[in-house]
N, C-alpha and C. Protein backbone atom coordinates (compact mmCIF):
# COMPACT_ATOMS: atom_id res chain seq x y z
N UNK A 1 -69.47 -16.54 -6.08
CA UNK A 1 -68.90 -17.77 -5.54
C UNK A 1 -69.58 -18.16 -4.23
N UNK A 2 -70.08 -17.23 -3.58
CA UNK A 2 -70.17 -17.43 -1.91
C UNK A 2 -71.70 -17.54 -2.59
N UNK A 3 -72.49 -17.29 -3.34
CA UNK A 3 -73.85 -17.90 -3.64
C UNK A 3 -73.82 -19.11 -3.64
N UNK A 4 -73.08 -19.50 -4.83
CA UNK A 4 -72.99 -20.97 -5.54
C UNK A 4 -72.71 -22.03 -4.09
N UNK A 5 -71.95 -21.68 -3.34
CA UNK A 5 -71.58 -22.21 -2.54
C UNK A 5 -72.93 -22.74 -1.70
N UNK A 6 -73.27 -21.40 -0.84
CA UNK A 6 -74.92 -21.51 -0.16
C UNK A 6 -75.81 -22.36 -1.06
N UNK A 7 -75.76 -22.48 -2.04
CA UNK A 7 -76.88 -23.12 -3.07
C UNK A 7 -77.00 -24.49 -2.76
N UNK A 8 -75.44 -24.75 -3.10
CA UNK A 8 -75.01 -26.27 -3.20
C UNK A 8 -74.75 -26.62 -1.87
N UNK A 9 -74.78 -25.89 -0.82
CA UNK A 9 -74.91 -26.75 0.85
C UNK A 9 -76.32 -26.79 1.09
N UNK A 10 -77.63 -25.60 0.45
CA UNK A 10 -78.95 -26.20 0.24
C UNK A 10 -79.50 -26.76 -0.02
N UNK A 11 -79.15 -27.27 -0.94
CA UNK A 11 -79.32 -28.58 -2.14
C UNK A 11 -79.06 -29.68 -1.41
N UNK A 12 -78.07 -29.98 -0.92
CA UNK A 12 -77.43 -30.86 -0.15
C UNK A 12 -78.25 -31.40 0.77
N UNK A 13 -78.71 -30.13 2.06
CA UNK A 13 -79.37 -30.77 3.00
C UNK A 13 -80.76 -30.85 2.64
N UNK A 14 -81.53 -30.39 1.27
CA UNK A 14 -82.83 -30.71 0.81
C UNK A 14 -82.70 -32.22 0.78
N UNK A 15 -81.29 -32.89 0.08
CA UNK A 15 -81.82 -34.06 -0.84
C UNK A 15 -81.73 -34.76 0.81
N UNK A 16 -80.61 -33.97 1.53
CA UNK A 16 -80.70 -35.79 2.75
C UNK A 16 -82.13 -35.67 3.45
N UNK A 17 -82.57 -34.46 3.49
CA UNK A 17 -84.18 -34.15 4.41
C UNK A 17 -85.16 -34.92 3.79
N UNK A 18 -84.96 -35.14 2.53
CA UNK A 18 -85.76 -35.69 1.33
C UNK A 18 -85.34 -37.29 1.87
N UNK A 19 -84.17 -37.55 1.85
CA UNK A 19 -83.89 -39.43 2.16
C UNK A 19 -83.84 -39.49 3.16
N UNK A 20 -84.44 -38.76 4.49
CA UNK A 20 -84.69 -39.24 5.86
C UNK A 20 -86.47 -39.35 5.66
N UNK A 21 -86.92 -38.46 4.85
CA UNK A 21 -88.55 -37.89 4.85
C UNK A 21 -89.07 -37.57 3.37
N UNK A 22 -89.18 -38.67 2.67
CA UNK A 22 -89.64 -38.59 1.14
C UNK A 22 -91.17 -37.91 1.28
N UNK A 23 -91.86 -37.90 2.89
CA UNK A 23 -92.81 -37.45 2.84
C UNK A 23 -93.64 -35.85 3.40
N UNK A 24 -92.09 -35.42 2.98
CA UNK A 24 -91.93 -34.05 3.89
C UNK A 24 -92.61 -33.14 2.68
N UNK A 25 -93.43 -31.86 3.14
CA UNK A 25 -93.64 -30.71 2.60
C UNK A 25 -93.06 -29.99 1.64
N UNK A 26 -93.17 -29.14 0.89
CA UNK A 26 -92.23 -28.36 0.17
C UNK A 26 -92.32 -27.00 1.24
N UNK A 27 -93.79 -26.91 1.54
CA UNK A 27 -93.53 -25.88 2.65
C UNK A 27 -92.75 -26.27 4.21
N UNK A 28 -92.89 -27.39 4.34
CA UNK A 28 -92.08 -27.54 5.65
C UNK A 28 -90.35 -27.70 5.02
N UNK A 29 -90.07 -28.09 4.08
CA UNK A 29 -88.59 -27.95 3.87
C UNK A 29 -88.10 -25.81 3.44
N UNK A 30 -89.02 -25.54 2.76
CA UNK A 30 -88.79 -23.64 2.78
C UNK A 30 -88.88 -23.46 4.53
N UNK A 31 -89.39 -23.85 5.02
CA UNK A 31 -89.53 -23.41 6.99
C UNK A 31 -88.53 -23.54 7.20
N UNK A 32 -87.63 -25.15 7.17
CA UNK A 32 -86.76 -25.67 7.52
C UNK A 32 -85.37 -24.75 7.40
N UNK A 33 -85.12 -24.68 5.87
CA UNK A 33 -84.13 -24.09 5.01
C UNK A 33 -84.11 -22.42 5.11
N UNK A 34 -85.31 -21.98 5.40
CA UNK A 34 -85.08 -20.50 5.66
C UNK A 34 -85.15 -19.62 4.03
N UNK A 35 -85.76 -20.63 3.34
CA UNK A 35 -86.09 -19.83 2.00
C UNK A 35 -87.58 -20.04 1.50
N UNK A 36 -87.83 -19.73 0.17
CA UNK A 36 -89.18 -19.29 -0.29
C UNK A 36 -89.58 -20.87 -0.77
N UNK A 37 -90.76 -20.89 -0.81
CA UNK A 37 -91.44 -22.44 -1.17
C UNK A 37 -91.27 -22.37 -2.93
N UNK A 38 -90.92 -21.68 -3.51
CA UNK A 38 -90.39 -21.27 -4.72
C UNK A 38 -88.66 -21.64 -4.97
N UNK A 39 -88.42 -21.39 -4.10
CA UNK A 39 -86.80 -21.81 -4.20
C UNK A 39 -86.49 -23.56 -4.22
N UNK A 40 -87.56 -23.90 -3.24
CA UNK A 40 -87.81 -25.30 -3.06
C UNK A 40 -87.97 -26.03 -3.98
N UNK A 41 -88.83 -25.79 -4.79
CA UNK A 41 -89.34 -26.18 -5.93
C UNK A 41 -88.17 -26.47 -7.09
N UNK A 42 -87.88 -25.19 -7.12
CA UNK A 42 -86.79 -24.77 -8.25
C UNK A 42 -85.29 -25.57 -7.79
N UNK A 43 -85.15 -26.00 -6.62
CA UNK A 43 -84.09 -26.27 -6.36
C UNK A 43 -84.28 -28.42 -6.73
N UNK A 44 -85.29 -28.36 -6.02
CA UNK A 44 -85.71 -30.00 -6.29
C UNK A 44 -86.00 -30.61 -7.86
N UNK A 45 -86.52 -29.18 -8.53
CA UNK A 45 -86.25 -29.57 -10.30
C UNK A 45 -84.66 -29.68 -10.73
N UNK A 46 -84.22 -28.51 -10.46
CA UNK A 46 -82.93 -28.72 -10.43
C UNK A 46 -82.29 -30.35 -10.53
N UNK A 47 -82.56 -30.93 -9.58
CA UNK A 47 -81.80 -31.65 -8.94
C UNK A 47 -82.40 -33.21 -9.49
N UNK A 48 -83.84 -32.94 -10.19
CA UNK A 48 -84.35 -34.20 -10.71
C UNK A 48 -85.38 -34.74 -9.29
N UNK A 49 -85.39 -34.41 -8.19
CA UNK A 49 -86.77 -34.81 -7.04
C UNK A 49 -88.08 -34.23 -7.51
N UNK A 50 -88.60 -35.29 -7.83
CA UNK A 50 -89.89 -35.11 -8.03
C UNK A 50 -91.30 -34.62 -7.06
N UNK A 51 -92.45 -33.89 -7.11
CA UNK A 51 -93.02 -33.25 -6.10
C UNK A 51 -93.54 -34.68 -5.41
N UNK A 52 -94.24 -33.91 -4.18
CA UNK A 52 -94.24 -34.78 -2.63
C UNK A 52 -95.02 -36.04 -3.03
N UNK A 53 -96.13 -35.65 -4.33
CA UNK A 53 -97.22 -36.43 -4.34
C UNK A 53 -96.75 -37.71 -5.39
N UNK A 54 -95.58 -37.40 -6.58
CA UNK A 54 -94.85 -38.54 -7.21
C UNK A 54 -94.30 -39.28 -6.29
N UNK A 55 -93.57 -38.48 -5.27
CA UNK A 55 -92.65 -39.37 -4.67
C UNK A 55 -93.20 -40.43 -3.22
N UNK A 56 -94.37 -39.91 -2.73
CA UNK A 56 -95.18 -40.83 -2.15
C UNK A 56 -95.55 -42.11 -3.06
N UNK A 57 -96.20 -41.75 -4.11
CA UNK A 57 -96.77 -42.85 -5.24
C UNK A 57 -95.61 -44.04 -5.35
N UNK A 58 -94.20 -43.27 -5.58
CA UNK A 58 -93.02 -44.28 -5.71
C UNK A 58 -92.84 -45.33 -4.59
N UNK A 59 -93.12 -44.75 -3.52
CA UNK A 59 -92.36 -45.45 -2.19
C UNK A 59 -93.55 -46.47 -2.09
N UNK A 60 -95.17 -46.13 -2.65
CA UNK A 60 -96.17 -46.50 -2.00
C UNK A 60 -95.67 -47.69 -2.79
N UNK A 61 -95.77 -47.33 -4.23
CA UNK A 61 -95.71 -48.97 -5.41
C UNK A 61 -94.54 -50.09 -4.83
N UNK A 62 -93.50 -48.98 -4.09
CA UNK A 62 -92.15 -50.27 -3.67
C UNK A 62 -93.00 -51.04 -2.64
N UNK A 63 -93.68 -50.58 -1.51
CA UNK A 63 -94.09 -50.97 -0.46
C UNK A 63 -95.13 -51.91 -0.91
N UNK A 64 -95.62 -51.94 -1.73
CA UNK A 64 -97.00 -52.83 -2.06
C UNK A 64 -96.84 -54.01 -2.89
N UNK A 65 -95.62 -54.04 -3.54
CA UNK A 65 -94.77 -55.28 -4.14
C UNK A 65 -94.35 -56.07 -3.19
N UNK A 66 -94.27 -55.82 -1.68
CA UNK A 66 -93.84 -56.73 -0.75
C UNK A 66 -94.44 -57.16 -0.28
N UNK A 67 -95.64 -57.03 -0.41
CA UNK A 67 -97.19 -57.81 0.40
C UNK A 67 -97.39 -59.03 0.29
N UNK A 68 -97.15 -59.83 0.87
CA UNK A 68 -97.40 -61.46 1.12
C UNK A 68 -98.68 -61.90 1.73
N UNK A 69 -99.27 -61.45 2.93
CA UNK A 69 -99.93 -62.03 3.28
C UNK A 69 -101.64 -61.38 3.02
N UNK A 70 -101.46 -59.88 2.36
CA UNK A 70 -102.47 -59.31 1.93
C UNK A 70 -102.46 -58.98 0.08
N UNK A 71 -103.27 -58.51 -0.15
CA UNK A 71 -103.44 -57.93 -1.81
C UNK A 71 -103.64 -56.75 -1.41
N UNK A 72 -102.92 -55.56 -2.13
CA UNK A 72 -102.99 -54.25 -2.52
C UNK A 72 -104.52 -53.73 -1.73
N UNK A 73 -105.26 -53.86 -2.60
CA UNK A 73 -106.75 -53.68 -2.58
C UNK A 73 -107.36 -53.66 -0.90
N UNK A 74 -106.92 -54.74 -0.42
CA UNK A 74 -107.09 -55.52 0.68
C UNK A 74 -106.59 -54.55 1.85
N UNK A 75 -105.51 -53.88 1.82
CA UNK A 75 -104.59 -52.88 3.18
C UNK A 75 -105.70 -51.88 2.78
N UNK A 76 -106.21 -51.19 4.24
CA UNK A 76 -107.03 -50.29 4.41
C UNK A 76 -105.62 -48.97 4.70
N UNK A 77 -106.04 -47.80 3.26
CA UNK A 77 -105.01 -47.06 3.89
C UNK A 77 -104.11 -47.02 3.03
N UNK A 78 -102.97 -46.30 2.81
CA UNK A 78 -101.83 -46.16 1.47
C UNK A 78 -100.50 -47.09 1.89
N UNK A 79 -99.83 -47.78 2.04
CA UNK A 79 -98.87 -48.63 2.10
C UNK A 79 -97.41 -47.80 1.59
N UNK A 80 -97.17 -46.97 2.56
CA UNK A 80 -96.15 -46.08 2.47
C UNK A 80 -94.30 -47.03 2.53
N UNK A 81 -94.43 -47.79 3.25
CA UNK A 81 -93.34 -48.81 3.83
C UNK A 81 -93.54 -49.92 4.49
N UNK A 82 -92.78 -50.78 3.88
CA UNK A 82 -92.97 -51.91 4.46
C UNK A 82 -91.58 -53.00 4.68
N UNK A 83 -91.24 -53.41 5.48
CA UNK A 83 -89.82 -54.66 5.84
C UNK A 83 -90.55 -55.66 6.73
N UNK A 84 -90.76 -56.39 5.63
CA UNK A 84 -91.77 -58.40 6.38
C UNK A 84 -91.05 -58.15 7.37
N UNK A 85 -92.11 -58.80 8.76
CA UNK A 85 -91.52 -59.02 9.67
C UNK A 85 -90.67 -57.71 10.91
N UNK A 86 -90.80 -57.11 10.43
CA UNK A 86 -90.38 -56.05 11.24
C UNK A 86 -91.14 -54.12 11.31
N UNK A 87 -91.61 -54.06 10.16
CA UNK A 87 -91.63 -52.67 10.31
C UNK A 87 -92.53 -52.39 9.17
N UNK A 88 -93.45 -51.20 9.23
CA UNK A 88 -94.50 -50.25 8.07
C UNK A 88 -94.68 -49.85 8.64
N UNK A 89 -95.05 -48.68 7.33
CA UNK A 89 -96.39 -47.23 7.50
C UNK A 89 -97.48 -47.54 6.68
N UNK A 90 -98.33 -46.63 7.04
CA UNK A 90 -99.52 -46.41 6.10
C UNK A 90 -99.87 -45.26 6.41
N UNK A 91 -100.51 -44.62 5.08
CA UNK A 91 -101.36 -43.37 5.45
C UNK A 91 -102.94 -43.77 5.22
N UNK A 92 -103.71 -42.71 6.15
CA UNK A 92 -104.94 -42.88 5.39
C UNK A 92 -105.54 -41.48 5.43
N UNK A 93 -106.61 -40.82 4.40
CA UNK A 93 -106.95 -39.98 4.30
C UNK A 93 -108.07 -40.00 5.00
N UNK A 94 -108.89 -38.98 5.62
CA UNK A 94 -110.40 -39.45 6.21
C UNK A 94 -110.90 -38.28 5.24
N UNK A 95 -111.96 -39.18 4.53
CA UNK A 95 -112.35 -38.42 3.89
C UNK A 95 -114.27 -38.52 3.99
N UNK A 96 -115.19 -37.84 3.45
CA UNK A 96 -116.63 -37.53 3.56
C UNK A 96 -116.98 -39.12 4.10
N UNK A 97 -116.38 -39.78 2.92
CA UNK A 97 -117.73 -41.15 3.32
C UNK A 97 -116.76 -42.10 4.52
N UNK A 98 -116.08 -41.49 5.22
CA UNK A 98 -115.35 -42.21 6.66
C UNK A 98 -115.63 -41.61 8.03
N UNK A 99 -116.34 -40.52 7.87
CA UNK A 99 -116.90 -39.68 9.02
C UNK A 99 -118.72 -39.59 9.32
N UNK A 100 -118.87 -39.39 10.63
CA UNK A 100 -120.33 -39.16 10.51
C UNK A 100 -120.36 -37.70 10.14
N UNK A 101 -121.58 -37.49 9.67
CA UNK A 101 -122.32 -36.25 9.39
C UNK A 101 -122.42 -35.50 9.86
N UNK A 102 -122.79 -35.37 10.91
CA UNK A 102 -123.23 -34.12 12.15
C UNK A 102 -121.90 -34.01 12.55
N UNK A 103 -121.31 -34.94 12.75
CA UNK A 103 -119.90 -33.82 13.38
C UNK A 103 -118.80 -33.90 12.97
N UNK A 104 -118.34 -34.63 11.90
CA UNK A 104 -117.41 -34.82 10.91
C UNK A 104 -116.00 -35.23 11.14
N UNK A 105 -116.64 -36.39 12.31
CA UNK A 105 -115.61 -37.34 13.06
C UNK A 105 -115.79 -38.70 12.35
N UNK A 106 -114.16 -39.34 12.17
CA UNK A 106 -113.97 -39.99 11.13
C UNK A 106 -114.63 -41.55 12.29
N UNK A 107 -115.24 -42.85 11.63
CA UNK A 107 -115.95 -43.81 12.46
C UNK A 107 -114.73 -44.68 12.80
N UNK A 108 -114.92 -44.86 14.15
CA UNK A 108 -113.54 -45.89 14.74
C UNK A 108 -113.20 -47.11 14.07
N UNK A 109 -114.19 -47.65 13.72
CA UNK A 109 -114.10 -48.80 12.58
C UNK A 109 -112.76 -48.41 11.22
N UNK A 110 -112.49 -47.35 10.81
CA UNK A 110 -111.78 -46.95 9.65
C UNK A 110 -110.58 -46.71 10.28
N UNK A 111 -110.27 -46.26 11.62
CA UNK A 111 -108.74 -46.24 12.01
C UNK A 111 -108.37 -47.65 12.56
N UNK A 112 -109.12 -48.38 12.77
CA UNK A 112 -108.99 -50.00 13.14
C UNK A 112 -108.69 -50.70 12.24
N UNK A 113 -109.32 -50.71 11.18
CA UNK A 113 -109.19 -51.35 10.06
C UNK A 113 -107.84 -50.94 9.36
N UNK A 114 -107.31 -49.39 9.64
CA UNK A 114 -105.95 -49.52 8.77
C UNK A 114 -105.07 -50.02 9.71
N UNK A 115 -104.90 -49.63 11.22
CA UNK A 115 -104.04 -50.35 11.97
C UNK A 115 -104.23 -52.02 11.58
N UNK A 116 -105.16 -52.66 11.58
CA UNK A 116 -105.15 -54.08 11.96
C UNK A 116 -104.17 -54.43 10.63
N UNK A 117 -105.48 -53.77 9.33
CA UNK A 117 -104.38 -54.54 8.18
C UNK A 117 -102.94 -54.55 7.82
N UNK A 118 -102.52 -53.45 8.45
CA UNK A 118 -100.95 -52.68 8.67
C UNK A 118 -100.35 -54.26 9.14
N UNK A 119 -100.77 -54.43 10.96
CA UNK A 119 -100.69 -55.60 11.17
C UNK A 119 -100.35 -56.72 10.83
N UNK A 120 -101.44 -57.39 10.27
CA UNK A 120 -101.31 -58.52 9.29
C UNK A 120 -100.40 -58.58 8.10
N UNK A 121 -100.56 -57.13 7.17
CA UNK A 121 -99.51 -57.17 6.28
C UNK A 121 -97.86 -57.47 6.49
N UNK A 122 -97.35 -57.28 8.03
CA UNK A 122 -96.20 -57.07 8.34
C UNK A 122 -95.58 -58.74 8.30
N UNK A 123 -96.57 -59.08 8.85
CA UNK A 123 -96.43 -61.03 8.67
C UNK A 123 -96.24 -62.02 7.34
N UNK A 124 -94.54 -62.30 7.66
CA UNK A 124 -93.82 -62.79 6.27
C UNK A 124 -94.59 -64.33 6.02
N UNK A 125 -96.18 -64.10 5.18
CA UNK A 125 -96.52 -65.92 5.87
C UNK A 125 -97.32 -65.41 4.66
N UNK A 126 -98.17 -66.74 3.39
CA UNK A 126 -99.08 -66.79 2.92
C UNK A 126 -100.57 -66.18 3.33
N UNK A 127 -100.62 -66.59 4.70
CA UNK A 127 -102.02 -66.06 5.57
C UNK A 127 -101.35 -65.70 6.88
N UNK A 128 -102.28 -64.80 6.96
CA UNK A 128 -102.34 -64.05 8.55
C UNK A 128 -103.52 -63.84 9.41
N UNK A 129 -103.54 -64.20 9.83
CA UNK A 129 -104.81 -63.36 10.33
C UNK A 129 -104.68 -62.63 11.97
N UNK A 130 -105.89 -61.73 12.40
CA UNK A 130 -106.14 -61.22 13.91
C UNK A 130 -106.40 -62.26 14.76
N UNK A 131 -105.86 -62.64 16.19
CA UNK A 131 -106.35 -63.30 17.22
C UNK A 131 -107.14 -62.44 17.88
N UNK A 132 -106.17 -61.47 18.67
CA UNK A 132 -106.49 -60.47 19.66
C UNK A 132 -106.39 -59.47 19.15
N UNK A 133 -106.81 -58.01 19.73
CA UNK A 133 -106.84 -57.34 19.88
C UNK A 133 -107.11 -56.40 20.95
N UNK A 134 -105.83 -55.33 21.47
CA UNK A 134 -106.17 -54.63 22.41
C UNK A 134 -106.14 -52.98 21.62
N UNK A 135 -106.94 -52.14 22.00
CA UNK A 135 -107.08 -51.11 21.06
C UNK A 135 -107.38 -49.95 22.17
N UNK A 136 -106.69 -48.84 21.65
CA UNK A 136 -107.36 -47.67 22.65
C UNK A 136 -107.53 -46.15 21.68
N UNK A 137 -108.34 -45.31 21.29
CA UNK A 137 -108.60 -44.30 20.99
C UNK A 137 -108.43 -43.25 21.51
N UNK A 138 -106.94 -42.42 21.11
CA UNK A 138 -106.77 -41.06 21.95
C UNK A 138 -107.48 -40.44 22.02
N UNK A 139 -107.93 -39.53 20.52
CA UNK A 139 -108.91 -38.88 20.64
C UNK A 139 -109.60 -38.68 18.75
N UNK A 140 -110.40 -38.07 18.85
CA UNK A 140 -111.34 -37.83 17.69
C UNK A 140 -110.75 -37.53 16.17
N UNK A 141 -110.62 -38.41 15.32
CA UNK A 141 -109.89 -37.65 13.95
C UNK A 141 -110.87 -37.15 13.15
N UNK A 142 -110.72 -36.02 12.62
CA UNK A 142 -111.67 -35.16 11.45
C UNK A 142 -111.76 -35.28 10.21
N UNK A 143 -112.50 -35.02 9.43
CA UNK A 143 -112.46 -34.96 8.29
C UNK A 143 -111.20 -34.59 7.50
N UNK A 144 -110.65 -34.59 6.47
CA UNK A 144 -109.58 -34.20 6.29
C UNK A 144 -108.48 -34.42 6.95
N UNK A 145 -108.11 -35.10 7.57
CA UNK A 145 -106.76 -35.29 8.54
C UNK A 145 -106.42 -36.23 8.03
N UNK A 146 -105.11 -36.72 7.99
CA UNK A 146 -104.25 -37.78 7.44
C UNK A 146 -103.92 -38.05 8.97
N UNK A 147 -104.15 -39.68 8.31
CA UNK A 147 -103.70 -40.53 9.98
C UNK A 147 -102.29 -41.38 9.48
N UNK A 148 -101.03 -41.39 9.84
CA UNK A 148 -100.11 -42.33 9.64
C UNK A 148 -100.02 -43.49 10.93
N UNK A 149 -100.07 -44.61 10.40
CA UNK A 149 -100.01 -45.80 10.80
C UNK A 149 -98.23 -45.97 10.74
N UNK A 150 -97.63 -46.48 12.33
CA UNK A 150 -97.04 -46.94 12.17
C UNK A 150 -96.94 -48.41 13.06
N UNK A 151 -96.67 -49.73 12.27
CA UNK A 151 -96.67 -51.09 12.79
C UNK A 151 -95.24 -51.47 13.19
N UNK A 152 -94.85 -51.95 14.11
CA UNK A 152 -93.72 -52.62 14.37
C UNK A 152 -94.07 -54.12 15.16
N UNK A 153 -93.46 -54.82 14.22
CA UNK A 153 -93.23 -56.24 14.98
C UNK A 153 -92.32 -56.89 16.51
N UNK A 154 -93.47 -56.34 17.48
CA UNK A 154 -92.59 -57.06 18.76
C UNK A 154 -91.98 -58.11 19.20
N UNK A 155 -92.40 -59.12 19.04
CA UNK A 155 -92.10 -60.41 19.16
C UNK A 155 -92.80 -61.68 18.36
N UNK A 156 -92.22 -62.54 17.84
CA UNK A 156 -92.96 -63.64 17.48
C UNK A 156 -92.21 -64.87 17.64
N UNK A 157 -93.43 -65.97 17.74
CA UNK A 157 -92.64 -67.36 18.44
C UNK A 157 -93.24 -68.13 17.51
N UNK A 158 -92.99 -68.95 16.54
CA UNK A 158 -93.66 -69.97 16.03
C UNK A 158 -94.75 -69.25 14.69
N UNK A 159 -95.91 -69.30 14.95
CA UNK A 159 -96.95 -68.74 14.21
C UNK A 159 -97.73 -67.75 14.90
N UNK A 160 -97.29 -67.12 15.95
CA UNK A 160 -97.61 -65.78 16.25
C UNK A 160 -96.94 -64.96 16.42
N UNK A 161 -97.48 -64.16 16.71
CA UNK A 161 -96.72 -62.32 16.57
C UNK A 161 -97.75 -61.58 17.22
N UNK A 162 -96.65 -60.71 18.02
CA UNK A 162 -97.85 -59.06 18.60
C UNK A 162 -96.70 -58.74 18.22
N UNK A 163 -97.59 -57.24 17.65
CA UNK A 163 -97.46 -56.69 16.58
C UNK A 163 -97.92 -54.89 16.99
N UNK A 164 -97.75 -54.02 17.38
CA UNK A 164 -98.14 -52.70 17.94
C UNK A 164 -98.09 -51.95 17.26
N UNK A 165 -99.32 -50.90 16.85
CA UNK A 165 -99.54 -50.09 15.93
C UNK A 165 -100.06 -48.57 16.95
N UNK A 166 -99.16 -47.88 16.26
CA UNK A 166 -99.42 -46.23 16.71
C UNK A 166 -100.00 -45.36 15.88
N UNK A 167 -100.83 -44.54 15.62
CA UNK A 167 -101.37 -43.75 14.89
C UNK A 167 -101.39 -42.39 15.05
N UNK A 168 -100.92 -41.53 14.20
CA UNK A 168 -100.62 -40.23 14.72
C UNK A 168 -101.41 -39.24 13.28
N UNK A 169 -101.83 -38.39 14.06
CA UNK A 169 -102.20 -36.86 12.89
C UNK A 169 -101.19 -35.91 13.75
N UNK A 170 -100.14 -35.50 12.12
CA UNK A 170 -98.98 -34.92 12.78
C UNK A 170 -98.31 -35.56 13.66
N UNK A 171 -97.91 -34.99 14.71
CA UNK A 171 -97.39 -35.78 15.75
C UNK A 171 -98.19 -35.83 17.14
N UNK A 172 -99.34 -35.63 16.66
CA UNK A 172 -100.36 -36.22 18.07
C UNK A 172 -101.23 -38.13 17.73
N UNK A 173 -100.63 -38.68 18.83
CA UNK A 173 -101.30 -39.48 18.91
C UNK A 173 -102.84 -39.88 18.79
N UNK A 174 -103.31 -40.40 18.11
CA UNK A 174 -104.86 -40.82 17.86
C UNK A 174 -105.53 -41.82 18.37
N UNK A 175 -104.62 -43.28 17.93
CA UNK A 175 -105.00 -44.81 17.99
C UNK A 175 -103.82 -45.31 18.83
N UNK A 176 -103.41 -46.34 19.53
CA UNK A 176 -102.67 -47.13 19.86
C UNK A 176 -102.93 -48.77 19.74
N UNK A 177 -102.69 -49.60 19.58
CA UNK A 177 -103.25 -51.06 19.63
C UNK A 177 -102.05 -52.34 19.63
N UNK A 178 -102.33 -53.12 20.11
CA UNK A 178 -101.25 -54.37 20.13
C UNK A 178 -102.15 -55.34 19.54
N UNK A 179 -101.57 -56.03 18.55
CA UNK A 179 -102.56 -57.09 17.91
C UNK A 179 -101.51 -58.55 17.97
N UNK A 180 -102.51 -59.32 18.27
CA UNK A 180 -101.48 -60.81 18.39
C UNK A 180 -102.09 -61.30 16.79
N UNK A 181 -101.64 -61.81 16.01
CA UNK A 181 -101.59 -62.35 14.54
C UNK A 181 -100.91 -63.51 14.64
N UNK A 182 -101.60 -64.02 14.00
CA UNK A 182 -101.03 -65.71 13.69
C UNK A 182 -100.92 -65.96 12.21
N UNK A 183 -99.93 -66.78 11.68
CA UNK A 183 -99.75 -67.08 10.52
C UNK A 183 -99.88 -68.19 10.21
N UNK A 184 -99.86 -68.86 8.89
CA UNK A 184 -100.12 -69.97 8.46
C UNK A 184 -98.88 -69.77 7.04
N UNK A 185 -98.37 -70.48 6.89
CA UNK A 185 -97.82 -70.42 5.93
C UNK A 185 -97.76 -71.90 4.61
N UNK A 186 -97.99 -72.58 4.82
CA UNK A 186 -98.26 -73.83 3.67
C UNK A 186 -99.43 -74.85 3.84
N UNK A 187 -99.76 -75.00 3.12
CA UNK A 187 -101.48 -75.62 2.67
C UNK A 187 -101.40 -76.29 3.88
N UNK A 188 -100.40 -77.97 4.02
CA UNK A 188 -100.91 -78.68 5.46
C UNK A 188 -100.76 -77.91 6.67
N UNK A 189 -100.49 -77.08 6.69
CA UNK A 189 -100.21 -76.59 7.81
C UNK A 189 -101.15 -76.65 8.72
N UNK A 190 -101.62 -76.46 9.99
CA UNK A 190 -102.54 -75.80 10.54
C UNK A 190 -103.07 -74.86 11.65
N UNK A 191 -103.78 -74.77 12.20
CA UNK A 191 -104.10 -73.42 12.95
C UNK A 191 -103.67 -73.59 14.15
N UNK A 192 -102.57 -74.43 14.64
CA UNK A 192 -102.67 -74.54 15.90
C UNK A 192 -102.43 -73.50 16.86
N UNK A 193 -101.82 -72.94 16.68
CA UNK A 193 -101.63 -71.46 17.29
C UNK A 193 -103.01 -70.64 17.59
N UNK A 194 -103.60 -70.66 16.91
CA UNK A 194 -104.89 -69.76 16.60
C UNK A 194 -105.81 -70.18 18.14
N UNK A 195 -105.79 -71.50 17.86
CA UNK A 195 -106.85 -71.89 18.67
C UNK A 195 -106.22 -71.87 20.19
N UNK A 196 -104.92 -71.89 20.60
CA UNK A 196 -104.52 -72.18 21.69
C UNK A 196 -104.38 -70.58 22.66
């Protein structure tokens, strides 16, 4: 009885660790929980949670159905979450052909490019685009490192928006940037924002 019990208060705090962090470990939830990465497993079949890499794919496909002002293809980076107008993630992998050679540092151009599009994607408008950009580089990402992008929408007045993107491997900072974006949203419309 006093098993069954422990089981089902494990279970429990797997699934809420799981609906705070669909993108958590199986080994960081065995750390967490104080059991074997085997128990983890067995406990999340149990229960119908699918492994880390289905359940990324799920959240990614919800997140990429909400894209208005970009196409799928178009976001540099995996489209983990997204709420127009207010809030996303993205991941990106750095992988061989995003790093130089000799030292197997990923090119600043590829963490720019997922922050900016993060950016733009967040903007509930037909078109978006970059005005500004202020950008700063903590420090060096490697080969193999996963960078998460996170965008939040600061303010917007009319047809602009700054828009601030943080970038972290793990929980060290990498990238930081504030991007002002302007939108357009219907054919007559026009750029006036842009230009002013």
């Amino acid at each position: 009885m006093v098993r069954t019990v422990k089981k089902q208060t494990r279970q429990e705090k797997l699934r809420a660790m799981l609906n705070d962090n669909p993108f958590i470990t199986d080994g960081a939830l065995a750390d967490i929980l104080e059991v074997s990465i085997q128990t983890v497993r067995l406990d999340r079949q149990t229960m119908g949670i699918p492994e880390l890499r289905a359940r990324v794919q799920e959240v990614a496909e919800g997140a990429a159905a909400k894209l208005k002002s970009l196409s799928g293809p178009e976001l540099v980076g995996e489209l983990l979450d997204l709420e127009l107008g207010i809030r996303g993630i993205s991941l990106l992998e750095v992988t061989g052909e995003m790093v130089f050679a000799k030292t197997g540092v990923a090119r600043g151009h590829h963490l720019f490019a997922q922050a900016n599009s993060l950016a733009v994607a967040l903007i509930d408008a037909e078109v978006a685009l970059t005005g500004t950009a202020q950008i700063r580089f903590k420090r060096p990402v490697l080969l193999g490192e996963k960078v998460i992008a996170r965008a939040v929408v600061n303010s917007g007045k009319g047809q602009r928006f700054v828009v601030t993107v943080t970038s972290s491997v793990k929980d060290e900072e990498v990238f930081a940037g504030e991007f002002m974006v302007f939108a357009k949203g219907s054919e007559g419309e026009q750029w006036d924002a842009y230009s002013s």
